[in-house]
N, C-alpha and C. Protein backbone atom coordinates (compact mmCIF):
# COMPACT_ATOMS: atom_id res chain seq x y z
N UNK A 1 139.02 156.10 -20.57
CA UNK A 1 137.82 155.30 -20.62
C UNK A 1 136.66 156.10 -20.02
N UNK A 2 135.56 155.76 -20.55
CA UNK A 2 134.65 156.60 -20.11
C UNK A 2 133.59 155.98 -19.38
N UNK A 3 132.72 156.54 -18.65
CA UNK A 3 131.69 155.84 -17.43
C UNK A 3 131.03 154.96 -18.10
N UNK A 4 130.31 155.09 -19.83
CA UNK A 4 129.71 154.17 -20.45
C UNK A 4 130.20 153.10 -20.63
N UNK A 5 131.77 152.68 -21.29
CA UNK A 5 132.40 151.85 -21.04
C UNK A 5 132.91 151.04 -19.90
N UNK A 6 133.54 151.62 -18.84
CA UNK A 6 132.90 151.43 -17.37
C UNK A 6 132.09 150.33 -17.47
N UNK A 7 131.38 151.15 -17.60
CA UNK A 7 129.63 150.33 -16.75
C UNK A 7 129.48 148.81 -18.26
N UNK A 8 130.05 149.16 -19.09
CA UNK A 8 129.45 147.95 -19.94
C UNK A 8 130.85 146.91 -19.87
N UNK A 9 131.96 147.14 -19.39
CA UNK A 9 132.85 146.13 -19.18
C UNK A 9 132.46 145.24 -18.11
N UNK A 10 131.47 146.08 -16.70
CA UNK A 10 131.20 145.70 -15.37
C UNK A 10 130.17 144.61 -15.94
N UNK A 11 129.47 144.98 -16.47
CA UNK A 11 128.15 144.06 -16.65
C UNK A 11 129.21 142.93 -17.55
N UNK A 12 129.81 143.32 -18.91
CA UNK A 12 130.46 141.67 -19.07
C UNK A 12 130.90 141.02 -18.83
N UNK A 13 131.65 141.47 -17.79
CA UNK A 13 132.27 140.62 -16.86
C UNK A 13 131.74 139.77 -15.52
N UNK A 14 130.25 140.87 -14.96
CA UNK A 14 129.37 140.05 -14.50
C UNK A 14 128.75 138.88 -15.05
N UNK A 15 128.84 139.36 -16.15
CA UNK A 15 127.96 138.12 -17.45
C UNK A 15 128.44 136.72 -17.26
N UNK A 16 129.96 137.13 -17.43
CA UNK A 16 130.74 136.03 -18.31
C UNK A 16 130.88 135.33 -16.66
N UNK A 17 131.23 136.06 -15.50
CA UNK A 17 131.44 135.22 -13.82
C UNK A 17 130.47 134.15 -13.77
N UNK A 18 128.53 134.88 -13.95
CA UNK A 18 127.47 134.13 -13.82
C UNK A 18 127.91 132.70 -14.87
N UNK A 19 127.83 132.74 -15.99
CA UNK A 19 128.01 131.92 -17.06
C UNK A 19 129.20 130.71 -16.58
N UNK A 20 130.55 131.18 -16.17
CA UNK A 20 131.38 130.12 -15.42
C UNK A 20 130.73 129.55 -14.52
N UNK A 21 130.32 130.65 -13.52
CA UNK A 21 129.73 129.68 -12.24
C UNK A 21 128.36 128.76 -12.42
N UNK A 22 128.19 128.55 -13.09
CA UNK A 22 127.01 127.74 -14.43
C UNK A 22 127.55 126.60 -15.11
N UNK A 23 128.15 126.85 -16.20
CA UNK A 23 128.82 125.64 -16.80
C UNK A 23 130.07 125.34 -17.00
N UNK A 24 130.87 125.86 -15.58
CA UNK A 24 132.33 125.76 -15.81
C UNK A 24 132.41 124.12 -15.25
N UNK A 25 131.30 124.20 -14.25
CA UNK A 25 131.61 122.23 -13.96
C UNK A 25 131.34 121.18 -14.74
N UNK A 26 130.80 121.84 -15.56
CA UNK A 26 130.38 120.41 -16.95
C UNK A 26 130.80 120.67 -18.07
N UNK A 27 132.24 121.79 -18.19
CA UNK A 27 132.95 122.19 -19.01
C UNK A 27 134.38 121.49 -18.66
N UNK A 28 134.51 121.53 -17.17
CA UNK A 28 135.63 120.90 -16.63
C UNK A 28 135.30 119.35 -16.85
N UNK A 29 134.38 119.07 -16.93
CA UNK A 29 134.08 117.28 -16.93
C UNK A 29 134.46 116.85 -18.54
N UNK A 30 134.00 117.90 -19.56
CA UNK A 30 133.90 117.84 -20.75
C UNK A 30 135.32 117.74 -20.88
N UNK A 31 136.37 118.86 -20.60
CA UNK A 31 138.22 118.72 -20.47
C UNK A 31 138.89 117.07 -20.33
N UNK A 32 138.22 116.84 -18.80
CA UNK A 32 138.82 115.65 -18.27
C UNK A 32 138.37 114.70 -18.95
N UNK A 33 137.34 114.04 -19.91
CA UNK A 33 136.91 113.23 -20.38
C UNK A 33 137.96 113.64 -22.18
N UNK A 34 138.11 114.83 -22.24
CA UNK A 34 138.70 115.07 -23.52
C UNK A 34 140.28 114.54 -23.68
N UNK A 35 140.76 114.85 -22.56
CA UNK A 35 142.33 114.59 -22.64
C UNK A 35 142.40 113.38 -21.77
N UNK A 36 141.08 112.73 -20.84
CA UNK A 36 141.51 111.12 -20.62
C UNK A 36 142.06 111.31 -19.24
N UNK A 37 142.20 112.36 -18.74
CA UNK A 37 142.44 112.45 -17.13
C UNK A 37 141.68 111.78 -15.89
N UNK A 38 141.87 110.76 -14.87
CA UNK A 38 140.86 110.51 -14.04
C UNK A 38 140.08 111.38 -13.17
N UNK A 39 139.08 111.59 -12.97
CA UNK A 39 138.31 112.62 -12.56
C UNK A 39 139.77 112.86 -10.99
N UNK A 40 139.28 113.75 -10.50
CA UNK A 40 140.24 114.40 -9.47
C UNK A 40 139.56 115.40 -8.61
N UNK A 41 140.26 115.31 -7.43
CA UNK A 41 140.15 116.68 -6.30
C UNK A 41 140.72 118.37 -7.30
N UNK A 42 139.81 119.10 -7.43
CA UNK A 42 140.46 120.26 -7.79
C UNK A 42 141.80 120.63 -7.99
N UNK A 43 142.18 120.74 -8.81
CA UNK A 43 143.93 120.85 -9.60
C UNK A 43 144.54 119.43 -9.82
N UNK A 44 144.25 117.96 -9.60
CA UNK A 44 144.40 116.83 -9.97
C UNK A 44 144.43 116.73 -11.87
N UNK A 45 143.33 117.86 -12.30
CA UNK A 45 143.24 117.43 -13.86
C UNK A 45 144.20 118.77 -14.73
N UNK A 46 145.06 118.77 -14.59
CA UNK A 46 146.06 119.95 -14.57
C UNK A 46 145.66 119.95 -16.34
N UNK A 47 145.89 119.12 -17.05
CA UNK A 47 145.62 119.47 -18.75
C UNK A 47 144.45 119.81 -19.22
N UNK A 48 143.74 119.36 -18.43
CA UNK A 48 142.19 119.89 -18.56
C UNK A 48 141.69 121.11 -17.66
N UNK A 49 142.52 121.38 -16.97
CA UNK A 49 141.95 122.62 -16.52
C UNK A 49 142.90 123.64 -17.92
N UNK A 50 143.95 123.03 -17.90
CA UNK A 50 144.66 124.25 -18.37
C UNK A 50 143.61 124.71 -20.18
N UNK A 51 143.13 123.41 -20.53
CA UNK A 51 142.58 123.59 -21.50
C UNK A 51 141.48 124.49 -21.63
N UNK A 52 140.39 124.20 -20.55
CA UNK A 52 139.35 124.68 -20.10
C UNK A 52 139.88 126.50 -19.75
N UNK A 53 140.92 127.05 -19.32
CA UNK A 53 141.10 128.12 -19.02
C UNK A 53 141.35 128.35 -20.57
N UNK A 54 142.19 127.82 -21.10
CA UNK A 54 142.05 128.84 -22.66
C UNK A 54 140.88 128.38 -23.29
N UNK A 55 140.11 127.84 -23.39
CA UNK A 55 138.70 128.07 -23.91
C UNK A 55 138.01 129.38 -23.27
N UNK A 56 138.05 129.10 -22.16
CA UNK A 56 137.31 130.10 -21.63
C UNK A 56 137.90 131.63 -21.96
N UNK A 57 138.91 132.00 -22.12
CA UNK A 57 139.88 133.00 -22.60
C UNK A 57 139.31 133.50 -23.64
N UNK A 58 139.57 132.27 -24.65
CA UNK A 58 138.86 132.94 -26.12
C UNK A 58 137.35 132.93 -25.78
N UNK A 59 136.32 132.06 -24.74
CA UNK A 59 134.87 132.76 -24.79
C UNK A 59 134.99 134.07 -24.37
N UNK A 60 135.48 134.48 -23.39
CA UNK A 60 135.94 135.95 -22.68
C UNK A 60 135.98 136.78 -24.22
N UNK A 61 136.85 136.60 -24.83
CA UNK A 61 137.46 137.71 -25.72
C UNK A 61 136.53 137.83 -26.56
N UNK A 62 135.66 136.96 -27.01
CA UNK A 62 134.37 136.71 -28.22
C UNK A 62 133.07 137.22 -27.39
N UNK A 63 132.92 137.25 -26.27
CA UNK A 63 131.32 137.47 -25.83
C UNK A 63 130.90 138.60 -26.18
N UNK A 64 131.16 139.62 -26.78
CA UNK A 64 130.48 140.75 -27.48
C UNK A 64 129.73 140.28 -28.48
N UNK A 65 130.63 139.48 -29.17
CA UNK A 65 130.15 139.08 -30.25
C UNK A 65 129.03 137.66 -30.41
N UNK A 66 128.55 137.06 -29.36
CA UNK A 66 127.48 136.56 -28.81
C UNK A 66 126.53 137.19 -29.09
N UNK A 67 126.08 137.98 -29.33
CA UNK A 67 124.48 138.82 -29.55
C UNK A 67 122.89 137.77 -29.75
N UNK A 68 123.25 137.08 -28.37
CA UNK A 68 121.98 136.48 -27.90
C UNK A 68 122.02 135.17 -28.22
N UNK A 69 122.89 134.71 -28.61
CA UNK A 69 123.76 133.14 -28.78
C UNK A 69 123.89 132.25 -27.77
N UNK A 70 124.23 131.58 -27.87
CA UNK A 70 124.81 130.38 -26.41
C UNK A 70 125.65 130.22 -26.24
N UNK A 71 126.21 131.14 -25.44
CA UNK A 71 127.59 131.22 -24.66
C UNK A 71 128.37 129.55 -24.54
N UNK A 72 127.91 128.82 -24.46
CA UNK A 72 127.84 127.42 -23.59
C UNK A 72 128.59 127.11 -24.85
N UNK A 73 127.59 127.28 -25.88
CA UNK A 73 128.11 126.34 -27.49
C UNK A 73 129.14 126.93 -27.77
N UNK A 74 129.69 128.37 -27.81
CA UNK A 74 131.35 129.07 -27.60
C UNK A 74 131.61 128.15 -27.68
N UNK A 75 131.59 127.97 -25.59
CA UNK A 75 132.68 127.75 -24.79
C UNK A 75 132.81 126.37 -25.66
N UNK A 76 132.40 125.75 -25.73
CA UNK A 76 132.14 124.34 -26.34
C UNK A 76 132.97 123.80 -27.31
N UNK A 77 132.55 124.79 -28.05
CA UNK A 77 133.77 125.10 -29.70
C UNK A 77 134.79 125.09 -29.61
N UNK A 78 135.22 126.51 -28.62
CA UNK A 78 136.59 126.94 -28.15
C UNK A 78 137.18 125.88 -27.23
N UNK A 79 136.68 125.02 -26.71
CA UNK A 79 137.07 123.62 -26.36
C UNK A 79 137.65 122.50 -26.99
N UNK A 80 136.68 122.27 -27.89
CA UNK A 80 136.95 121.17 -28.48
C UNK A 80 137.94 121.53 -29.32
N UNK A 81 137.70 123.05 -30.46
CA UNK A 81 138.85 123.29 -31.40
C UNK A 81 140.25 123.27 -30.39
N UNK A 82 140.14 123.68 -29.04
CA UNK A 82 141.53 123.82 -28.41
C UNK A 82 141.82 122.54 -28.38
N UNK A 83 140.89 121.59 -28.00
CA UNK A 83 141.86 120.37 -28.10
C UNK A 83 142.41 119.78 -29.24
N UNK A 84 141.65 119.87 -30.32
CA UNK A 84 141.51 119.51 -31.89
C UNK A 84 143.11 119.70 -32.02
N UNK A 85 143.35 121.45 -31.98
CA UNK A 85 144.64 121.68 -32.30
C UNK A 85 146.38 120.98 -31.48
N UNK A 86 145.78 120.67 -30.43
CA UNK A 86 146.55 119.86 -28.96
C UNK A 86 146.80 118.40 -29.02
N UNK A 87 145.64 117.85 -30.06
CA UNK A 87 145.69 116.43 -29.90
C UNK A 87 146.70 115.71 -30.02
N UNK A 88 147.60 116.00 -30.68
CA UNK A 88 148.87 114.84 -30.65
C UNK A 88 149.50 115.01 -29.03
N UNK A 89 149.13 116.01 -28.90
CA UNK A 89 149.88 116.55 -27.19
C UNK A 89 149.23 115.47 -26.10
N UNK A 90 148.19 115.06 -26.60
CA UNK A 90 147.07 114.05 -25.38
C UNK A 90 147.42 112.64 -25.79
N UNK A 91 148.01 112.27 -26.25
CA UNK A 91 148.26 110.74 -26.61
C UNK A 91 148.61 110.00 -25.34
N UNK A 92 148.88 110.34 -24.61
CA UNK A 92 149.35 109.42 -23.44
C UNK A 92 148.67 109.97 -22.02
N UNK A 93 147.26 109.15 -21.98
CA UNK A 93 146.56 109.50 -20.99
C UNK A 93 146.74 109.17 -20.06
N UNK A 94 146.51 109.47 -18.60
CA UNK A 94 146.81 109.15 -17.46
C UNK A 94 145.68 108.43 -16.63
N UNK A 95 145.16 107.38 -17.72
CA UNK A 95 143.65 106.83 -16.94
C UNK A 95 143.12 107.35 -17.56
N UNK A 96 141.44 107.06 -16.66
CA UNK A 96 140.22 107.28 -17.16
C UNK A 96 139.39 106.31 -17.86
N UNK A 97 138.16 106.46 -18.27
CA UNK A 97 137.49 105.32 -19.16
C UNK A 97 137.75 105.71 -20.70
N UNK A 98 138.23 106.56 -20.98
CA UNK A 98 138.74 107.05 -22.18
C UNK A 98 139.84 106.45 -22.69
N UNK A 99 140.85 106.14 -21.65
CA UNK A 99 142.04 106.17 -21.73
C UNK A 99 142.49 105.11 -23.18
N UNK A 100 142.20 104.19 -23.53
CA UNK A 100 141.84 103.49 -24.85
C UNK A 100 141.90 103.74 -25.95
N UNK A 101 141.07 105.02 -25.93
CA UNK A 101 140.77 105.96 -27.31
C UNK A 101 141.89 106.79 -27.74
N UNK A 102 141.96 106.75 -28.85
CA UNK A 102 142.89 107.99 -29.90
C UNK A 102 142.19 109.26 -29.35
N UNK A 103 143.14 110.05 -29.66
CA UNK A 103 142.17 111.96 -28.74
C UNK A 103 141.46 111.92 -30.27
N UNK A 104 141.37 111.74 -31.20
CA UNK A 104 140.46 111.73 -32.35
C UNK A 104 138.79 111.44 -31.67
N UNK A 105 139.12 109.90 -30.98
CA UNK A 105 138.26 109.47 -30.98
C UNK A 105 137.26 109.46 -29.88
N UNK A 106 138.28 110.47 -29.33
CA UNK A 106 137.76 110.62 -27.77
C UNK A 106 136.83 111.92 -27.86
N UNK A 107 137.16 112.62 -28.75
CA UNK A 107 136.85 114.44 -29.19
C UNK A 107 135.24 113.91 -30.18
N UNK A 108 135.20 112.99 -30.70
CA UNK A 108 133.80 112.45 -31.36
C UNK A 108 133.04 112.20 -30.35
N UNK A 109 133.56 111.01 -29.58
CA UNK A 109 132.71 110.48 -28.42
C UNK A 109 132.07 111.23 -27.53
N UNK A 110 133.22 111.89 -27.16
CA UNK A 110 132.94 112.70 -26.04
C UNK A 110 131.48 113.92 -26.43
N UNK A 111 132.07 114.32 -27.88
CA UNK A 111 130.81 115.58 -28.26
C UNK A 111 129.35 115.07 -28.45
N UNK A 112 129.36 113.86 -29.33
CA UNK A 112 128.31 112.91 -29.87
C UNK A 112 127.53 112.52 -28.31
N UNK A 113 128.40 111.61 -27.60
CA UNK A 113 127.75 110.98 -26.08
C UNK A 113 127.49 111.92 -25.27
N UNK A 114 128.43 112.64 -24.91
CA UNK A 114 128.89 113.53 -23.02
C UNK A 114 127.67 114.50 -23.63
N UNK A 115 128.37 115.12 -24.17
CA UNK A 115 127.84 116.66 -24.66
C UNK A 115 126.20 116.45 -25.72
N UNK A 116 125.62 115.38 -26.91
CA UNK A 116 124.86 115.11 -27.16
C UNK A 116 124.78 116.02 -28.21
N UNK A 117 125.51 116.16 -28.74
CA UNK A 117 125.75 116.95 -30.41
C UNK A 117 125.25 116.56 -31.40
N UNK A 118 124.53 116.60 -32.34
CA UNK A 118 124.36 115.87 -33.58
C UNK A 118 125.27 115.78 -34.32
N UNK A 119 125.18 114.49 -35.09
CA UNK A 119 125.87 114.01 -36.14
C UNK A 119 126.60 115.11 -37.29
N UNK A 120 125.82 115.77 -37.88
CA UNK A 120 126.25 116.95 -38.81
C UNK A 120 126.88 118.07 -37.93
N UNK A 121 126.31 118.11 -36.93
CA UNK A 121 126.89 119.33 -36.18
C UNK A 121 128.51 119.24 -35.80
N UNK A 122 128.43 117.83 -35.34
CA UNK A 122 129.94 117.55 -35.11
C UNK A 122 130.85 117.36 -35.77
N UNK A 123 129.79 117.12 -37.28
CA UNK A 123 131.04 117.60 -38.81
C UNK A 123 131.21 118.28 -39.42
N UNK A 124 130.07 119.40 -38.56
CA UNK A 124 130.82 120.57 -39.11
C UNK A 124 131.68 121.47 -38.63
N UNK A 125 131.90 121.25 -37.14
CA UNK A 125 132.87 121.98 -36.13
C UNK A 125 133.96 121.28 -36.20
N UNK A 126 134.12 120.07 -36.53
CA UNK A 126 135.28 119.35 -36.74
C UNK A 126 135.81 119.41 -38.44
N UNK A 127 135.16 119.86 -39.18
CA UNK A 127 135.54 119.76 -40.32
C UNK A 127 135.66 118.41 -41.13
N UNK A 128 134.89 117.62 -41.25
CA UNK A 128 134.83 116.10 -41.28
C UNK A 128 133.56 115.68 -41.93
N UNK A 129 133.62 114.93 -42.76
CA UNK A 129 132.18 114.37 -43.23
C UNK A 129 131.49 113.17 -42.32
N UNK A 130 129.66 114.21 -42.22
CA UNK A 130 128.99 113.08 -41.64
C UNK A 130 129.42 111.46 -41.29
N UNK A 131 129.72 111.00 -42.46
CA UNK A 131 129.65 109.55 -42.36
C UNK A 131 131.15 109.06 -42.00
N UNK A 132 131.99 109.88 -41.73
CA UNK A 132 133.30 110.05 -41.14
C UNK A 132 133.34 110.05 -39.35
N UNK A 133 132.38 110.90 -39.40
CA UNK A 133 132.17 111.13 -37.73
C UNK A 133 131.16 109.82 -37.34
N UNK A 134 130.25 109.30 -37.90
CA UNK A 134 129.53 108.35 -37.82
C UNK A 134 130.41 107.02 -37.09
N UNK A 135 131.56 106.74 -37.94
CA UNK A 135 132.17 105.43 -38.96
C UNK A 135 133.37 106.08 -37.21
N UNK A 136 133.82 106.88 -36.92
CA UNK A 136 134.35 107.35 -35.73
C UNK A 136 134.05 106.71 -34.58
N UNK A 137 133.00 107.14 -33.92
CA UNK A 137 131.53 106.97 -32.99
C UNK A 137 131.77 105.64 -32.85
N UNK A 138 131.30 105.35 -33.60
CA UNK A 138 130.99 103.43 -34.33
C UNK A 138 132.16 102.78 -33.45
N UNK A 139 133.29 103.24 -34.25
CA UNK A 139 134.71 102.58 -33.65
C UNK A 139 135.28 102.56 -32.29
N UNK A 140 134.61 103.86 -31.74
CA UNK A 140 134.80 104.53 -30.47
C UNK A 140 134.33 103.52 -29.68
N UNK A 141 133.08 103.63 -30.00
CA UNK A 141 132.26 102.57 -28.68
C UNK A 141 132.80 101.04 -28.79
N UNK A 142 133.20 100.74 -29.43
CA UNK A 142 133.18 99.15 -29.90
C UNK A 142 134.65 98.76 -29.45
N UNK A 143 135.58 100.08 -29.39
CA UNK A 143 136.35 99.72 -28.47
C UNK A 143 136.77 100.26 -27.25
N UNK A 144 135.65 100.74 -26.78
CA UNK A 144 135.12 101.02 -25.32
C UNK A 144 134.62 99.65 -24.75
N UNK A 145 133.62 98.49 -25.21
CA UNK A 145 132.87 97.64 -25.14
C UNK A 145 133.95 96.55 -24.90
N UNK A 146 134.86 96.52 -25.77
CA UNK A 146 135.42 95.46 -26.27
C UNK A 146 136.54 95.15 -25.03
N UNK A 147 136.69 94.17 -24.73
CA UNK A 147 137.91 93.95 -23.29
C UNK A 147 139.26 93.94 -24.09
N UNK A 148 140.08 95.24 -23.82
CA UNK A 148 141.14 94.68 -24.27
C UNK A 148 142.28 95.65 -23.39
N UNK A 149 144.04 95.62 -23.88
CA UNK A 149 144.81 96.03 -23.36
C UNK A 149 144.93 97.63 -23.34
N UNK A 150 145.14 97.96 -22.51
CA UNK A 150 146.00 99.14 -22.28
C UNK A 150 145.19 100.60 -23.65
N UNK A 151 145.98 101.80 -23.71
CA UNK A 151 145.63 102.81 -24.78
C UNK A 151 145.71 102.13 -26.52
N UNK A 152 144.91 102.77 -27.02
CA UNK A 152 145.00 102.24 -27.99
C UNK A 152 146.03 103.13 -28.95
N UNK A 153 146.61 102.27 -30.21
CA UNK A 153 147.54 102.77 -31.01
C UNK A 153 147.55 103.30 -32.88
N UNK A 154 146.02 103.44 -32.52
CA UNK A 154 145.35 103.52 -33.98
C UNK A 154 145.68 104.96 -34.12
N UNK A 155 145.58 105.17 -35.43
CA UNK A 155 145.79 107.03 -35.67
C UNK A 155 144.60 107.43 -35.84
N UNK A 156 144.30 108.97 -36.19
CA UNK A 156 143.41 109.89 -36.20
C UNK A 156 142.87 109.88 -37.14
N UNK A 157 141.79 110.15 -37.13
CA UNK A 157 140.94 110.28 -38.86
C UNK A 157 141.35 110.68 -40.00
C-alpha cells in the first residue's frame, strides 16, 4: 500500500466516524422503531442495533461511491432494504408503539412519518406502487389509532 492510499483510507474513515457520530442516534431510533423494540439503555435493542451495524457495513463499503451524495439517505436505504429482506424475522415484537403493525407496515410508517420520505420515494426504494404505499400508511395509522388487542396478524403487501 502506498502513502496515497494511506492517507485516503485515513480521511474515509475519518469521514465515515464523523458521519456515525452524527446520525448513528437517529439511525438507531429509526432500527428500534423498525423491528418494534422498546426504546432501551444501550444494548437493550439487540435487533436493531444488530441491524443498524449491517447497514452501516454496507454504508462503509459504498462511501467511495457517494461522490457528494447523502451519506444519511445510504445509510437509510441500507436500512430499510436490510430490514425489507429480515422482515418475516421481526414478526414478534417485543413492545413498543409499533408493536401492532406487520414489519410491512411498520417499514412504510416508519419511512413516510419518523424519517418523512415522500410518497413516490418510498415506492421506489421499496419497489411498490405509489398508491400501494399510500393504501399502507392509511392502514398503518388507523390501526395505530384504533384501541385494540395485542400484534397484529395481517400479512405484508
Amino acid at each position: 500500500m502506498d502513502e496515497r492510499s494511506t492517507h485516503r483510507d485515513g480521511l474515509r474513515a475519518r469521514e465515515f466516524e464523523a458521519f456515525v457520530a452524527g446520525a448513528g442516534g437517529r439511525l438507531l431510533h429509526t432500527a428500534t422503531l423498525l423491528t418494534a423494540e422498546p426504546p432501551g439503555p444501550p444494548g437493550a435493542n439487540v435487533r436493531a442495533e444488530r441491524l443498524l451495524d449491517a447497514a452501516l457495513a454496507r454504508t462503509y463499503a459504498g462511501w467511495d461511491r457517494l461522490h457528494g451524495g447523502d451519506p444519511y439517505d445510504l445509510a437509510r436505504r441500507e436500512l430499510v432494504l436490510g430490514f425489507a429482506r429480515r422482515a418475516r424475522r421481526h414478526r414478534r415484537p417485543r413492545g413498543g408503539v409499533l408493536e401492532r403493525l406487520t414489519p410491512w407496515e411498520r417499514l412504510v410508517l416508519v419511512l413516510r412519518v419518523h424519517e418523512e420520505v415522500g410518497e413516490e420515494q418510498t415506492a421506489a426504494l421499496l419497489a411498490l406502487p405509489a398508491d400501494r404505499v399510500r393504501a399502507v400508511c392509511a392502514r398503518s395509522l388507523t390501526a395505530l389509532r384504533s384501541p385494540g388487542p395485542g400484534p397484529a396478524t395481517r400479512v405484508a403487501p
